[in-house]
Each structure stands twice: as C-alpha cells, then as structure tokens.
Protein backbone atom coordinates (compact mmCIF):
# COMPACT_ATOMS: atom_id res chain seq x y z
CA UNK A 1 23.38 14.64 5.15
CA UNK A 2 21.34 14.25 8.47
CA UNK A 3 22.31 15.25 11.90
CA UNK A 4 21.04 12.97 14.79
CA UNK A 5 22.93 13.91 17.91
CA UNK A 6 26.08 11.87 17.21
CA UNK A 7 25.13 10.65 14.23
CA UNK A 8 25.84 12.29 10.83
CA UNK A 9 23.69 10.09 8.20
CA UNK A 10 23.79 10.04 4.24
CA UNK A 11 20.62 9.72 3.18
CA UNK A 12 22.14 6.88 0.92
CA UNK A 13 21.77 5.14 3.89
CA UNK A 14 18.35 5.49 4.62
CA UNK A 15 15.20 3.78 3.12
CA UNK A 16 13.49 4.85 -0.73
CA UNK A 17 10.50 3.98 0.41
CA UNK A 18 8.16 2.45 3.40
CA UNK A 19 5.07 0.66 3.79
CA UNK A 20 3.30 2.59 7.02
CA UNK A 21 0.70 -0.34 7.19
CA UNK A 22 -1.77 -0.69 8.08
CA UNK A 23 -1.95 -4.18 9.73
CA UNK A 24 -3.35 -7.29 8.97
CA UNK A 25 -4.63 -5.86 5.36
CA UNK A 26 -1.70 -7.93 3.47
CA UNK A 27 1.43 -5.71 4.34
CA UNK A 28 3.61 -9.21 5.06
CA UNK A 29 2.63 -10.57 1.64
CA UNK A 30 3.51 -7.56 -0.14
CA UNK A 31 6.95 -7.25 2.00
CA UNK A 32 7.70 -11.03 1.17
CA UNK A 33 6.94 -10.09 -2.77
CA UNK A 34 9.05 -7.24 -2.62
CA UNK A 35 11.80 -9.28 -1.14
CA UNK A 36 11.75 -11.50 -4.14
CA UNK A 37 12.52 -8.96 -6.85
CA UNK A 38 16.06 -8.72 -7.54
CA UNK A 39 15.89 -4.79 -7.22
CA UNK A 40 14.78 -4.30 -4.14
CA UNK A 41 16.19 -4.73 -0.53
CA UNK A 42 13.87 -5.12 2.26
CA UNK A 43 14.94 -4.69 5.93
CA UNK A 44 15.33 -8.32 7.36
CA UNK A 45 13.53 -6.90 10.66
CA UNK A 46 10.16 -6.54 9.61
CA UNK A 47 8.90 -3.45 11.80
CA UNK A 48 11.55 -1.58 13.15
CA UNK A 49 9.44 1.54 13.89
CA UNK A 50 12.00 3.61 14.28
CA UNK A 51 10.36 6.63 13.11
CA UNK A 52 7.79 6.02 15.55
CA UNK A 53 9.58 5.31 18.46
CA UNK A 54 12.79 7.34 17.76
CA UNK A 55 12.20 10.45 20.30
CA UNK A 56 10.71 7.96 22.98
CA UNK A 57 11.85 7.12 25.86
CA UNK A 58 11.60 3.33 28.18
CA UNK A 59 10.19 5.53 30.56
CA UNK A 60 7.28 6.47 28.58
CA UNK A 61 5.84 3.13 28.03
CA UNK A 62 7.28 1.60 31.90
CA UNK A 63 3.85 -0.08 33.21
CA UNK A 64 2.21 -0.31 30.38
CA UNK A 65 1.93 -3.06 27.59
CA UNK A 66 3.53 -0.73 24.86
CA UNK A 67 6.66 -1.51 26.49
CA UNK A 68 7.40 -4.86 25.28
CA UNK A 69 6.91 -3.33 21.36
CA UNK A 70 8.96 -0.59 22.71
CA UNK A 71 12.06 -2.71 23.70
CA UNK A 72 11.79 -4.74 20.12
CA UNK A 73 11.93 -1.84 17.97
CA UNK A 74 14.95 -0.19 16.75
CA UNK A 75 15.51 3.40 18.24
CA UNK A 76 18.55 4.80 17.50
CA UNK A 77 19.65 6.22 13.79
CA UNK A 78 22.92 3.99 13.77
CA UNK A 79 21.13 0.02 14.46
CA UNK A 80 18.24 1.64 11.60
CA UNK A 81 20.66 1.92 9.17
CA UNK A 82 22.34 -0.93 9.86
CA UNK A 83 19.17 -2.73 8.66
CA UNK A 84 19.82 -1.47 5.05
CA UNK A 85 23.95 -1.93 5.40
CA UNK A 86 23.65 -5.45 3.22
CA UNK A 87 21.86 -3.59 0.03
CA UNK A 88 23.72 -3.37 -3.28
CA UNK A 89 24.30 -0.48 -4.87
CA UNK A 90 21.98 -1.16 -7.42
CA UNK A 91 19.36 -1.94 -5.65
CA UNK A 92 16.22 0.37 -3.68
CA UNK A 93 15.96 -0.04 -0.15
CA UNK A 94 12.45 -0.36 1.91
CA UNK A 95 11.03 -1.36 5.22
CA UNK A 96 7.45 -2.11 6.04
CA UNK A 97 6.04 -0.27 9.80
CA UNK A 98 2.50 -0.62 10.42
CA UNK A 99 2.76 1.76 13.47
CA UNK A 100 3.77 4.38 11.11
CA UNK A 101 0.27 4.74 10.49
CA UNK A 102 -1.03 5.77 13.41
CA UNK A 103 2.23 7.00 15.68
CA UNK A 104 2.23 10.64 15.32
CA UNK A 105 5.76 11.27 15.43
CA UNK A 106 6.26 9.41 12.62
CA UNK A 107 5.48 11.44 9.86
CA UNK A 108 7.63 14.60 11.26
CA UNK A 109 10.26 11.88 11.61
CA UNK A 110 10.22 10.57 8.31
CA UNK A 111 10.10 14.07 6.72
CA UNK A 112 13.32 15.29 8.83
CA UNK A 113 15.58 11.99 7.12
CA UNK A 114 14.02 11.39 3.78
CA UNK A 115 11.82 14.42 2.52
CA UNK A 116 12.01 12.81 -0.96
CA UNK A 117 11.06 8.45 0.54
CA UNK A 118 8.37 6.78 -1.28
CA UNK A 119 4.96 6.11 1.15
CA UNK A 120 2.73 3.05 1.01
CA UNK A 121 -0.26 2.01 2.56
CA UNK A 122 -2.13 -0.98 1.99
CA UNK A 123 -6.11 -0.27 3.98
CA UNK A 124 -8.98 -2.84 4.44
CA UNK A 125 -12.31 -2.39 5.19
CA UNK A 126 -11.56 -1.49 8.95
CA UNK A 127 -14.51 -3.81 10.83
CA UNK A 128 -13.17 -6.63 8.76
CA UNK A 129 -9.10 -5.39 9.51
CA UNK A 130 -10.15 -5.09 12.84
CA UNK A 131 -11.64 -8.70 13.10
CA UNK A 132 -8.85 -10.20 11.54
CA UNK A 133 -6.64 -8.41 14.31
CA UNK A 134 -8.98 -9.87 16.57
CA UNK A 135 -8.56 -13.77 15.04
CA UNK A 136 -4.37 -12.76 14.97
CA UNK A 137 -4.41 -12.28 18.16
CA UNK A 138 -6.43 -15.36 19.41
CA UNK A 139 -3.50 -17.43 17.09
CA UNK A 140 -1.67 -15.38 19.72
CA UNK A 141 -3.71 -16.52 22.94
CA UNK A 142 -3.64 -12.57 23.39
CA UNK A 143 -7.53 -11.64 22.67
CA UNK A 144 -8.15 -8.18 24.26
CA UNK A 145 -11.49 -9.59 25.54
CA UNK A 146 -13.20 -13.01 24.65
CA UNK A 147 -16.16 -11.47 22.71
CA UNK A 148 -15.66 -9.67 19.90
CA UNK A 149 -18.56 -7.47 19.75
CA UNK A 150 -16.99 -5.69 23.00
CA UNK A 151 -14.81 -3.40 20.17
CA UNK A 152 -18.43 -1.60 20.30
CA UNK A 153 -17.96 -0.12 24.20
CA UNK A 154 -15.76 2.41 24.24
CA UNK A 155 -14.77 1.91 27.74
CA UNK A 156 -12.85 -1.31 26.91
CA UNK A 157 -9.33 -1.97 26.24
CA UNK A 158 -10.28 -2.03 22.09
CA UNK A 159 -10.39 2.10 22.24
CA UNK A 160 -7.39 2.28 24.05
CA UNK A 161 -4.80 0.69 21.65
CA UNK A 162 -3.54 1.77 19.26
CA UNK A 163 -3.58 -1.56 17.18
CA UNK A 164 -7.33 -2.28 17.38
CA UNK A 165 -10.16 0.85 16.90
CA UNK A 166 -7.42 3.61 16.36
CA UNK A 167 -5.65 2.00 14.18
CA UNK A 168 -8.70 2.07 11.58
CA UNK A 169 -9.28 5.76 11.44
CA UNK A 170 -7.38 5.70 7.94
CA UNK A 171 -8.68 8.87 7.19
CA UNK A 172 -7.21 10.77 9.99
CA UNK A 173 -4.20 8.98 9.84
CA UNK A 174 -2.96 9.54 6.65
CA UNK A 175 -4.08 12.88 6.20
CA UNK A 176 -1.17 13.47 8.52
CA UNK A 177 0.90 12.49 5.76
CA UNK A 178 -1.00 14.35 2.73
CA UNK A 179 -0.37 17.59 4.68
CA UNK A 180 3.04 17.35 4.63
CA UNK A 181 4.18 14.89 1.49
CA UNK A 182 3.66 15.39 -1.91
CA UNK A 183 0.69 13.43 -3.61
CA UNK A 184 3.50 11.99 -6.14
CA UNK A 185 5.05 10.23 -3.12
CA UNK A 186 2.35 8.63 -1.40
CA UNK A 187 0.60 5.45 -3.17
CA UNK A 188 -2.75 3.97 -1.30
CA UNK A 189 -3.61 0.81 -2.01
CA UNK A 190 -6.62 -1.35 -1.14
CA UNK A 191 -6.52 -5.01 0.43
CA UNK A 192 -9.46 -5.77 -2.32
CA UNK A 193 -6.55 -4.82 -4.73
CA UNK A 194 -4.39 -7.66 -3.55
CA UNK A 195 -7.13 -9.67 -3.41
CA UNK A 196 -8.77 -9.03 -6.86
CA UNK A 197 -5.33 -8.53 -9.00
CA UNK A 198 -2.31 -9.23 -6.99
CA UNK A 199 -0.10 -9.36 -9.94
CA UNK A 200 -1.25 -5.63 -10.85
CA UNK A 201 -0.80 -4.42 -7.66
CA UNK A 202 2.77 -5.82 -7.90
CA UNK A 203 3.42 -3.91 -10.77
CA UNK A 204 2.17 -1.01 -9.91
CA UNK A 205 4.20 -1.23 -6.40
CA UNK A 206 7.43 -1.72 -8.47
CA UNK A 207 6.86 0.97 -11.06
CA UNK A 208 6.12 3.68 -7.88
CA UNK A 209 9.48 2.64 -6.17
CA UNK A 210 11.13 2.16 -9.44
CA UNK A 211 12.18 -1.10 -10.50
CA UNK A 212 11.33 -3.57 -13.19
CA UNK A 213 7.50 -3.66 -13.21
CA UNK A 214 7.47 -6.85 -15.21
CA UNK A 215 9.21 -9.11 -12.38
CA UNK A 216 7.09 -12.23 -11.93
CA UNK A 217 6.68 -12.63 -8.43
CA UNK A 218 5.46 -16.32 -6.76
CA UNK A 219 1.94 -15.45 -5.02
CA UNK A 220 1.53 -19.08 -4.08
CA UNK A 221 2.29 -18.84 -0.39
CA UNK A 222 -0.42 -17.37 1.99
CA UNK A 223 1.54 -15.33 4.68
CA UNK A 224 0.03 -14.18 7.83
CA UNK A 225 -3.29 -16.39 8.44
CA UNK A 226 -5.11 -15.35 11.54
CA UNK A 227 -7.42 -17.55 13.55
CA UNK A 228 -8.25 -19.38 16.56
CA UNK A 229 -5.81 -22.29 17.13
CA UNK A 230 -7.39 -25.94 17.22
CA UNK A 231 -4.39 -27.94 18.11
CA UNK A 232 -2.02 -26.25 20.63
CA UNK A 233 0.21 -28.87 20.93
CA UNK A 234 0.75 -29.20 16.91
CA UNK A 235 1.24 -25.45 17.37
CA UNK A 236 4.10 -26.10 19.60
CA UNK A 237 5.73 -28.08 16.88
CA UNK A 238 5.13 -25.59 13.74
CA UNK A 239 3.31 -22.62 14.75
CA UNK A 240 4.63 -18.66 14.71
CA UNK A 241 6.09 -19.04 17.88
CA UNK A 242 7.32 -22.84 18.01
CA UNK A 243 9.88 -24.18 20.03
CA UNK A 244 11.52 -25.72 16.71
CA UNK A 245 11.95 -22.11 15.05
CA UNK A 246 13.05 -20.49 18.65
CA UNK A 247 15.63 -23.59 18.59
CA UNK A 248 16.52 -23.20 15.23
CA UNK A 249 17.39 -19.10 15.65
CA UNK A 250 19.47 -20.24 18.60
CA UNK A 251 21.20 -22.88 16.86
CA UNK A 252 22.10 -21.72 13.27
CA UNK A 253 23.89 -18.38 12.03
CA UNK A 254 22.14 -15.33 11.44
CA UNK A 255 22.53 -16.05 7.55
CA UNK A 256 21.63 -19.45 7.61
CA UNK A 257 18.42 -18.92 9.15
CA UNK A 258 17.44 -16.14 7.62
CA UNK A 259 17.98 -17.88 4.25
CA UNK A 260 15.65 -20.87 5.61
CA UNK A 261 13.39 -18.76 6.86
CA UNK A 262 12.85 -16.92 3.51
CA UNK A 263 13.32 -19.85 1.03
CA UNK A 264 9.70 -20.36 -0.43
CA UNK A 265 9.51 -23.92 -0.95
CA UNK A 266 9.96 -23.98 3.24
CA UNK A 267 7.63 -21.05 3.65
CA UNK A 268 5.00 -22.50 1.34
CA UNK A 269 4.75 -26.31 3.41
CA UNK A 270 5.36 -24.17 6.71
CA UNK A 271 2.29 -21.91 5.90
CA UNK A 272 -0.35 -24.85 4.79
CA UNK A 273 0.68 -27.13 7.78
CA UNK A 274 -0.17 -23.73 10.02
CA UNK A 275 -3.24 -23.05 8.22
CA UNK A 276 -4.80 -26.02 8.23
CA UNK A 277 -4.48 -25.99 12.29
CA UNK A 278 -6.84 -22.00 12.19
CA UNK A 279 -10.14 -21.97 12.67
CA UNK A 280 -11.62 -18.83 10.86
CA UNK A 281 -15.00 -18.23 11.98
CA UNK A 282 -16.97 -15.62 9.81
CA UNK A 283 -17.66 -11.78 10.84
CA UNK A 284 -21.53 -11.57 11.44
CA UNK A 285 -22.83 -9.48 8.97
CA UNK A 286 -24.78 -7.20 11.27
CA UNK A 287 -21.79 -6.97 13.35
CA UNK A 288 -19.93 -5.86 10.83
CA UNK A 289 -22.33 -3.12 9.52
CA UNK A 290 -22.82 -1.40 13.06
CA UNK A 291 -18.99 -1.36 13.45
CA UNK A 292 -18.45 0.17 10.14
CA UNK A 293 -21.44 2.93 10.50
CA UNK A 294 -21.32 3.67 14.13
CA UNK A 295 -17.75 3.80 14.39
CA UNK A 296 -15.77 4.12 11.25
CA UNK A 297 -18.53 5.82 8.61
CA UNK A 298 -17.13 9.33 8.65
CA UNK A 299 -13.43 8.89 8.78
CA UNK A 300 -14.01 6.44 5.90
CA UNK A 301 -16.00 9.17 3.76
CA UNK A 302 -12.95 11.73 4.24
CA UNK A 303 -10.78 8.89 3.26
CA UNK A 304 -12.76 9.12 0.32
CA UNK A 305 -11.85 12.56 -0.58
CA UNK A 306 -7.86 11.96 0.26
CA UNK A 307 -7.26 9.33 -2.10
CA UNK A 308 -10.29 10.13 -4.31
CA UNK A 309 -11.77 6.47 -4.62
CA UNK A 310 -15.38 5.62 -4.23
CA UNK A 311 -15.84 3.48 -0.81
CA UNK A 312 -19.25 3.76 -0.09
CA UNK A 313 -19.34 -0.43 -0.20
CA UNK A 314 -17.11 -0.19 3.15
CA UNK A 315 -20.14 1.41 4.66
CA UNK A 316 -23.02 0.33 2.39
C-alpha cells in the first residue's frame, strides 16, 4: 500500500512497467505493439506524466508554454489509476511517458509507488532525434524557429525546452535512474534496434515485462511520421489533428472510438494517406556531425559506460 494524501493505493493498481521515452525514437510504435499482445494492458492515454507532474502546481507553469502539457496530463494518484482500472487480472499493466526522461521528479516519484516497476527507454542518435522533433513539429506548424541549424545557439528557445537539446542528454538523464533502480529493472534500447530487428526487440520487450515472447506482432503500420506538411487542406481532412477525428471523438462513445482508433486495418490506410502528404527533407551531414560533437559528444560517451554498448558511430 501507498499513501498519497487522501489516497491509499495498492500497488496492484499501479503500472509493471513504463516506457520513460525518449521521444520521437519509436516509443508510439512500440506502445501500439505492446497494445496488441493479449498480455499486456497499455494506458489508453498515451503520456499521462503523472510522475512528472504529480507535485506541480498550475501555478508553476502560468505564463509559460509548459502550461498547456501541464493541464493535459494526469496529476492526481486517483484519475492515474483509473487509466489501468480496465486491465484483467491476467494481464501486466504499462504506460509510455517521454517526459519521464528528463523531468526530475520523476524518478523519486516512480520509486515512492512502484520500487519493484519495470523501466524502458528507447534512445536515438540525439542530432537525428532532435531533427525529427524538429520535422514533428513543422507537421505541427509549431517549429521553434524556421532554421534548423539555430539548435546550435544556445541563446535560442532550442536550449530552453525541455523537448528539444535537453531532452538528448541521455546520459545524464538516465543515470538518474541507475542511481536509484536496480540494473535488472531498467532495459535500454536503441532506435537502430527497432529499425534493424523489430521483431527481436519485441521479444526481448515481452520477455523483460514478462509475457509470451513468441507473440507475433503486425509491424506493418508506420506510426508517428514527422515532416513538413505539403497539402494543408488534405491535412484538414486526415491529418493528426483533423476536423473529421475531432468530430468523430465528439460524436461516438469513448469505446467506440477508441476501438476505431486502434483497429489496424484503419490505422494502416490512415497512416499511408498521412504519409504520403510529409515532406522529409534529409539532415545535412555536416550539420549533423557538429551537433553531435559540439553538443552531445560527452554525455553520449558516459552513456556508453551506463548501458555498456559501444556508440562511438553516434559521434564518429
């Protein structure tokens, strides 16, 4: 049992394992795999945060961008567990946060509920994660500036969130969570994992939380495409934020849409119509090899030493 001011929580009730990120290094594939094994219960609100938002306050984020994420995360022990009320008994229960990885209550947060939860983090070679966040957020019309080689000023808004430079110090990050967790419960993967082998990485995800490693899970759906959008109005019709899918939630029951909006014959035709309206231009090379040295080159080197895997081809 867990005390949380009114609260008294089982820690039945609470998570076996999360994903703490980090984004846009294939955390909503893997969290749409997982949801397809019959084992496993994901949270239908894909980040919560509640462990990193849980001692917060509105007032902490009033002025400042931070607050809209604020408002749309769960923050109170009673709605997070309500996210995990629909799991069967035989099943283990999971949620997938990339703030986790960089908010620093988290950790202390998840230690004081569920000492024993499983950790996962998916990392990518951060100039090319941060890129990507860069093209995700042009989908978005929410660039933080129009060029992208700004990320390499440090007075600019890219130092400042958390989402964009900070949110590649891996290294740092996580060693957060090595100084407090067990090895045993904390599994790093690699995006070039997902990439390479995604059926190995599946099974090696499965066997960590527990379940049948020999699931066959349907990779055929790209989730999550980032890039610059080439026909806005199209977007209106089908894109992330449509008018048809805001209509659609308003319409239909929770269920209902929840079921449409994870059946994978609709997610599969959704996903190529969206991706064939991206425009993904490539990282310059150089770019991408002053980012990586100037900025990221030591954290990535004691990354190195936490999870004890050769990266000198991030930096290279």
């Amino acid at each position: 049992m867990v005390s949380s001011g009114k609260a008294i929580i089982s820690r039945h009730q609470l998570p076996d394992f999360l994903i703490i990120g980090t984004g846009k290094s294939g955390t909503t594939s893997v969290d749409n795999y997982l949801k397809q094994h019959p084992g496993v219960f994901i949270s239908p609100l894909k980040e919560p945060n509640f462990f990193g938002y849980e001692l917060n306050q509105p007032s902490d984020f009033e002025g400042t961008p931070q607050i809209h994420h604020y408002n749309n995360s769960v923050t109170n022990i009673e709605d997070y567990v309500e996210l995990f009320a629909g799991a069967e008994d035989h099943q283990v229960k999971g949620e997938t946060s990339n703030t986790y990885m960089y908010h620093k209550n988290a950790p202390d947060r998840i230690l004081h509920y569920a000492a024993d939860v499983k950790i996962i983090a998916i990392l990518r070679q951060p100039a090319e994660r941060l890129y990507s966040r860069y093209l995700h957020l042009a989908r978005e019309n929410r660039v933080p500036t129009v060029q992208f080689s700004d990320c390499l000023d440090p007075t600019t808004v890219w130092w400042q969130r958390n989402d964009l430079i900070k949110e590649g110090y891996y290294g740092r990050h996580l060693s957060r969570y090595f100084e407090i967790f067990p090895k045993s419960q904390i599994k790093v993967f690699l995006f070039e994992d997902l990439r390479q082998d995604s059926e190995k990485m599946m099974k090696d995800i499965f066997r960590f939380i527990g379940v049948d490693p020999d699931f066959k899970v349907d990779f055929s759906v790209e989730y999550n495409q980032s890039g610059f959008i080439k026909n806005k109005a199209f977007d209106k019709v089908i894109g992330q934020n449509s008018w048809v899918k805001k209509a659609l939630k308003k319409i239909l029951p929770q269920r209902w849409y929840n079921a449409l909006k994870h059946n994978s014959t609709t997610q599969k035709q959704l996903n190529q119509f969206r991706n064939k309206n991206l425009q993904r231009p490539s990282l310059d090379p150089s770019l991408k090899s002053e980012i990586s040295h100037s900025i990221y080159k030591e954290d990535i080197k004691l990354l190195e030493s936490l999870i004890a895997r050769d990266l000198s081809k991030w930096y290279a």
